[in-house]
Protein backbone atom coordinates (compact mmCIF):
# COMPACT_ATOMS: atom_id res chain seq x y z
CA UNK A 1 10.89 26.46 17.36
CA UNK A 2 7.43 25.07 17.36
CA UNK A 3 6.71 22.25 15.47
CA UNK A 4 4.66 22.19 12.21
CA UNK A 5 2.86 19.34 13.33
CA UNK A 6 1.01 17.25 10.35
CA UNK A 7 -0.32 19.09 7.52
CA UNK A 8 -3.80 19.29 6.07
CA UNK A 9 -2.54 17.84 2.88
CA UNK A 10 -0.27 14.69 5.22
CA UNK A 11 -3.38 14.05 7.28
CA UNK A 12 -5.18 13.61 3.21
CA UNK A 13 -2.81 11.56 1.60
CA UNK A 14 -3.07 9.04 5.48
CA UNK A 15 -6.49 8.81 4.60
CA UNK A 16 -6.67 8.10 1.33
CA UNK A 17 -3.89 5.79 2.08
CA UNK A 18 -6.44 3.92 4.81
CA UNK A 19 -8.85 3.77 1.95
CA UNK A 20 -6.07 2.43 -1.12
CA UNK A 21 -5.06 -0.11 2.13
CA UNK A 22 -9.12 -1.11 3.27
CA UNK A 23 -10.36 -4.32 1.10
CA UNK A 24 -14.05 -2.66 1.55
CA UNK A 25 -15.52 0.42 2.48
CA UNK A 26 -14.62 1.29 5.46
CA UNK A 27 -15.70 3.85 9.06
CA UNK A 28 -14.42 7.09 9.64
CA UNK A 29 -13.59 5.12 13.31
CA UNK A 30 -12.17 2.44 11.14
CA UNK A 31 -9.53 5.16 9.32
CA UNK A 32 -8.99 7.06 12.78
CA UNK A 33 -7.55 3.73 14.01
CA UNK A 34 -5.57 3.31 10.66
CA UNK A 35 -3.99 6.30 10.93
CA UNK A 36 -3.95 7.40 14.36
CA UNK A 37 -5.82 10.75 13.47
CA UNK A 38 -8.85 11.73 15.85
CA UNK A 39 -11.87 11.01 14.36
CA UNK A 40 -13.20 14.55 14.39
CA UNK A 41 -10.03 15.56 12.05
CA UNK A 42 -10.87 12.47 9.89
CA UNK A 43 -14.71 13.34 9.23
CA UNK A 44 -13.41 16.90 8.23
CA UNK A 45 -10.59 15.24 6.00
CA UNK A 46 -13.37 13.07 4.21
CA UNK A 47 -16.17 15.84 3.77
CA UNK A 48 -13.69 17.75 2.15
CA UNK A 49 -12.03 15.02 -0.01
CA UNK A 50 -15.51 13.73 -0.90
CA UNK A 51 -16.61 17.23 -2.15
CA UNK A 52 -13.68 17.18 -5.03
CA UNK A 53 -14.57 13.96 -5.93
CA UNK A 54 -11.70 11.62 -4.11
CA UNK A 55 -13.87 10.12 -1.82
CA UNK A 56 -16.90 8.80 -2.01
CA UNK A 57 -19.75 8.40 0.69
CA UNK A 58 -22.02 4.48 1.00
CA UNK A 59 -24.03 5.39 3.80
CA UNK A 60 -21.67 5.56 6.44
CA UNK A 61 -18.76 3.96 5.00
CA UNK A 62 -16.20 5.50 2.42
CA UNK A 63 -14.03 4.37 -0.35
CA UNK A 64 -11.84 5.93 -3.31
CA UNK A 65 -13.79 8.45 -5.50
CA UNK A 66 -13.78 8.49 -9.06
CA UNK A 67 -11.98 11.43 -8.75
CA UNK A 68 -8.56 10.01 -7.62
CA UNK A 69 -9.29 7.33 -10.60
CA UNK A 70 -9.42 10.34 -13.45
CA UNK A 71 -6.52 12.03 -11.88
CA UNK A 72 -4.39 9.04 -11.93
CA UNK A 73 -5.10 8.04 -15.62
CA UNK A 74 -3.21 11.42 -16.52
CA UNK A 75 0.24 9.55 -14.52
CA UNK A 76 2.36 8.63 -17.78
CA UNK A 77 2.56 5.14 -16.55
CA UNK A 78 -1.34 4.63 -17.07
CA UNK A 79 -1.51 6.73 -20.25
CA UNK A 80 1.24 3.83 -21.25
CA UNK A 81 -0.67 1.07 -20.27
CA UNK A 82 -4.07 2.31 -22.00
CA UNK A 83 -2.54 3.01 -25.57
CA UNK A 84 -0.48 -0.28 -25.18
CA UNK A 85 -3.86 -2.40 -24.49
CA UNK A 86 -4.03 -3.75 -27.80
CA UNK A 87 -0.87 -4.74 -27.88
CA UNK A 88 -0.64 -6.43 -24.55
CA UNK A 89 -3.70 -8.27 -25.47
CA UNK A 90 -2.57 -9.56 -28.91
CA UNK A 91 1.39 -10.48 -27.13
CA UNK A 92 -1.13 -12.74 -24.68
CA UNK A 93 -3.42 -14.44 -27.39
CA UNK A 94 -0.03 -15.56 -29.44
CA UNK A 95 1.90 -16.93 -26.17
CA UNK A 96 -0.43 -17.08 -23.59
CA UNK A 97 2.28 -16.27 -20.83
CA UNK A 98 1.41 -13.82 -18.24
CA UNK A 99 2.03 -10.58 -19.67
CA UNK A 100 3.59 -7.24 -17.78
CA UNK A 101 3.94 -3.70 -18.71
CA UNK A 102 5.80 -1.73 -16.26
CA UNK A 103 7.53 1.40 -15.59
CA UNK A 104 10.57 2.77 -12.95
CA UNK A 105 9.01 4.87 -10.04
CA UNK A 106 12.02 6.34 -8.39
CA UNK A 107 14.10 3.64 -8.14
CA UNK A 108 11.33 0.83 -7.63
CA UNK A 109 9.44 -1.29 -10.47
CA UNK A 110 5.67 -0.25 -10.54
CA UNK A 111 3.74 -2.92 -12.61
CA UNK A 112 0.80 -0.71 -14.63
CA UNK A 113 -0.36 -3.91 -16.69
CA UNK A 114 -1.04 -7.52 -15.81
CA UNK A 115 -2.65 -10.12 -18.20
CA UNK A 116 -2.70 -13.76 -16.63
CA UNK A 117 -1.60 -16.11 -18.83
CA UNK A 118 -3.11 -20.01 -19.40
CA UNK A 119 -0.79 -21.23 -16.15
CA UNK A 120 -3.22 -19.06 -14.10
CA UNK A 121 -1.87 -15.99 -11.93
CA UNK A 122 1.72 -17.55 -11.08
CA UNK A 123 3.30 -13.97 -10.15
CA UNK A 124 2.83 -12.20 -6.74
CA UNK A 125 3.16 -8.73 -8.93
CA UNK A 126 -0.34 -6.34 -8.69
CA UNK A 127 -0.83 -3.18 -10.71
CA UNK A 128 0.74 -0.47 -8.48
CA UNK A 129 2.86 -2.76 -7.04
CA UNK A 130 6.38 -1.61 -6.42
CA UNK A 131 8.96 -3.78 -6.10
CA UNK A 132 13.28 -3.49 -6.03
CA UNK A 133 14.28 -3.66 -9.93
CA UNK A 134 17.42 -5.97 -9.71
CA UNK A 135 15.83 -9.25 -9.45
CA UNK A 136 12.96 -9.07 -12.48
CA UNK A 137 13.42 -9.21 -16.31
CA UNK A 138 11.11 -5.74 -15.97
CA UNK A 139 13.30 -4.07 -13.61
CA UNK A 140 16.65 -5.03 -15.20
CA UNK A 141 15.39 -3.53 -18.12
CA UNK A 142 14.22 -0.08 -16.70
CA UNK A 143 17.46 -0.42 -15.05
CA UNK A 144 19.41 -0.34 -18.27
CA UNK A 145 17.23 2.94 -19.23
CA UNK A 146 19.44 4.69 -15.49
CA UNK A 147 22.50 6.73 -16.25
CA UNK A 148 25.20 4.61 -15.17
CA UNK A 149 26.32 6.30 -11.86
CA UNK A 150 22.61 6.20 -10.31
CA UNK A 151 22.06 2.23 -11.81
CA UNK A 152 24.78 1.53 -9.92
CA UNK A 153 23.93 3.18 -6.73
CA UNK A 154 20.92 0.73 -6.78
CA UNK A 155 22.74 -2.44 -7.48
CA UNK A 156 24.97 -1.24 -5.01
CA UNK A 157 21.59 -1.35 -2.61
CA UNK A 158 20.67 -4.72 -3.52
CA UNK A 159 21.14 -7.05 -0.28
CA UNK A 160 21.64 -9.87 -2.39
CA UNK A 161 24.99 -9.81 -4.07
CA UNK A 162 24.32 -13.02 -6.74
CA UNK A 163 21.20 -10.70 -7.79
CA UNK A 164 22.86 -7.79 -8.38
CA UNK A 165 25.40 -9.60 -10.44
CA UNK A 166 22.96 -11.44 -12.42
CA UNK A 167 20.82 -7.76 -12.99
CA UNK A 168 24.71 -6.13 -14.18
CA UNK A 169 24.91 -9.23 -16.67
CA UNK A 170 21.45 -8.70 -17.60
CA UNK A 171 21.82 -4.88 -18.50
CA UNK A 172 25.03 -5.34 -20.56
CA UNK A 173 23.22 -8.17 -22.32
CA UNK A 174 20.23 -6.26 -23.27
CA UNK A 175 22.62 -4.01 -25.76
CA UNK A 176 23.24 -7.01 -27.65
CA UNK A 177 20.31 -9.18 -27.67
CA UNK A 178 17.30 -6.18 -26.43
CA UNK A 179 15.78 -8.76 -24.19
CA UNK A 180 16.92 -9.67 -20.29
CA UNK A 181 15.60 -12.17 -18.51
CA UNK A 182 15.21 -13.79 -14.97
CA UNK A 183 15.22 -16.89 -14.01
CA UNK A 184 13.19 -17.45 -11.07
CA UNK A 185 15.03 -15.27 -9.07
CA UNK A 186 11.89 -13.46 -8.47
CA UNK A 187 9.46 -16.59 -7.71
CA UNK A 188 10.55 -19.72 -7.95
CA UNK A 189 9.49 -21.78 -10.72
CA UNK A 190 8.67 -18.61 -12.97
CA UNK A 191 11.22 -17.45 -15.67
CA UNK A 192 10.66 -13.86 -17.62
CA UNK A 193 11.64 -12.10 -20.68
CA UNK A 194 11.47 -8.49 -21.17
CA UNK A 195 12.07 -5.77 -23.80
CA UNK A 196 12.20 -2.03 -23.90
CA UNK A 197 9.31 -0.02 -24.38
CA UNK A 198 11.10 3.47 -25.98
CA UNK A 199 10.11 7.00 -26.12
CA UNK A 200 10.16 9.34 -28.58
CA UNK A 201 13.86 9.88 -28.32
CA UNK A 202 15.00 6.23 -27.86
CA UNK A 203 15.44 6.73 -23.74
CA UNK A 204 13.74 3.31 -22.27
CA UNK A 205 9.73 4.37 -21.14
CA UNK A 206 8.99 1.22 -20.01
CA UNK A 207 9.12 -2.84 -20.28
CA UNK A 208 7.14 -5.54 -21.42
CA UNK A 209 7.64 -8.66 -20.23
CA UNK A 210 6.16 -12.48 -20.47
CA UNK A 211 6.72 -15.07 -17.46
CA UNK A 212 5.98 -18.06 -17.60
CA UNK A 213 6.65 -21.80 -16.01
CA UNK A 214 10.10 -22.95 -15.60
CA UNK A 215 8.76 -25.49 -17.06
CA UNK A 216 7.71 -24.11 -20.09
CA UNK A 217 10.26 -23.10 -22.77
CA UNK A 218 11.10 -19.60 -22.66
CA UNK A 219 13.10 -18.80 -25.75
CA UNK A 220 10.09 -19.07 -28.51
CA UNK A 221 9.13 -16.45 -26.56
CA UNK A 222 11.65 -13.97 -26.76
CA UNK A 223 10.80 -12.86 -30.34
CA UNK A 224 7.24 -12.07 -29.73
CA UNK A 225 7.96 -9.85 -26.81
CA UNK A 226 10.96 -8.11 -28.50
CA UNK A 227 8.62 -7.09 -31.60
CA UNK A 228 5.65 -6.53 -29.22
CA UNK A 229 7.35 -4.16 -27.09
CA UNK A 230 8.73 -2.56 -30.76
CA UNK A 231 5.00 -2.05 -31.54
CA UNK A 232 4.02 0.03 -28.36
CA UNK A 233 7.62 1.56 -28.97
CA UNK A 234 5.39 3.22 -31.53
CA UNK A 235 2.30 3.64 -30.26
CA UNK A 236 4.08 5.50 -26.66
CA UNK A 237 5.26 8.06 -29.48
CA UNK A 238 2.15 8.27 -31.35
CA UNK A 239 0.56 9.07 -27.90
């Protein structure tokens, strides 16, 4: 059987990839070498993307159209993050900790929010980030929203044992307390609290989530976040 080779939409999503990757504009050369498609293919690929608005042409150098940008503010997770902006922003005045928002993408954490707090930018997370969900307050959190069998096929993936006990401890403590935390088992010398954003029928949307120093006492904390993710509880059903 012949092979189906890549497809038009593969070779896309490889360039736009190059582009998401580039820290500037970049060649169509520049992509060709990114991605390993000839060049000829990748001029095609970016006169086509370019004319629905994904791309977009600086001389001879391309970047991410503001196409891609309205596209991905329909994704839930940034529909979450934009209706929970006040809320965020009034959770960082009162504490200011570095303040998360993030939701479960498969079975990875993807950080949609990030507010740096007074002790500076003292988390390696990004929005868009993903990351394994065992090891952070978020992630242990959005793993508590998993039917059991499938939150326990990714502990069961977690390479580090002591983590994967510490996130089982953490999701049985969240029923009791509705916070779980880490202690720098994520980046040393940063502890985290987070809380459940909920949807409309009390499955878990989301977490919210302040870090801070290890320091810096964490537990004063833990009511602010607890009510604060309460408040965009509300606001993610209002929405």
């Amino acid at each position: 059987m012949r092979s189906p080779g890549r497809g038009v939409l593969d070779g896309a999503f490889a360039v736009l990839g190059a582009l998401e990757a580039a820290d500037a504009p970049v060649r169509c050369a520049e992509i060709s070498r990114a991605t390993g498609i000839p060049k000829q293919t990748v001029s095609r690929l970016l006169t086509q993307l370019e004319a629905h608005g994904a791309v977009t042409r600086l001389g001879d150098r391309f970047t991410v159209g503001l196409g891609l940008f309205r596209l991905g503010s329909r994704w839930p997770g940034a529909r979450l993050a934009d209706a929970g902006q006040p809320v965020l922003a009034e959770l960082h005045r009162r504490t200011g900790a570095m303040v998360h928002l993030a939701v479960l993408v498969d079975d990875s954490v993807c950080y949609v929010a990030k507010l740096v707090g007074r002790d500076g930018d003292v988390a390696p997370s990004a929005v868009g980030r993903l990351q394994a969900p065992a090891g952070s307050a978020v992630g242990r959190v959005l793993l508590a929203g998993l039917p059991g069998d499938r939150r326990g096929r990714v502990l069961g993936a977690e390479a580090d044992r002591e983590i994967a006990k510490s996130a089982r401890a953490a999701v049985d403590g969240l029923a009791r307390s509705g916070v779980a935390f880490d202690h720098e088992e994520v980046t040393a010398g940063l502890c985290c609290a987070a809380a459940p954003v909920l949807a409309g029928r009390g499955g878990i949307t989301g977490a919210l989530s302040v870090s801070v120093p290890a320091s810096r006492p964490l537990s004063p904390l833990i009511d602010q976040v607890r009510a604060a993710a309460h408040a965009l509880s509300r606001l993610a059903v209002s929405h």
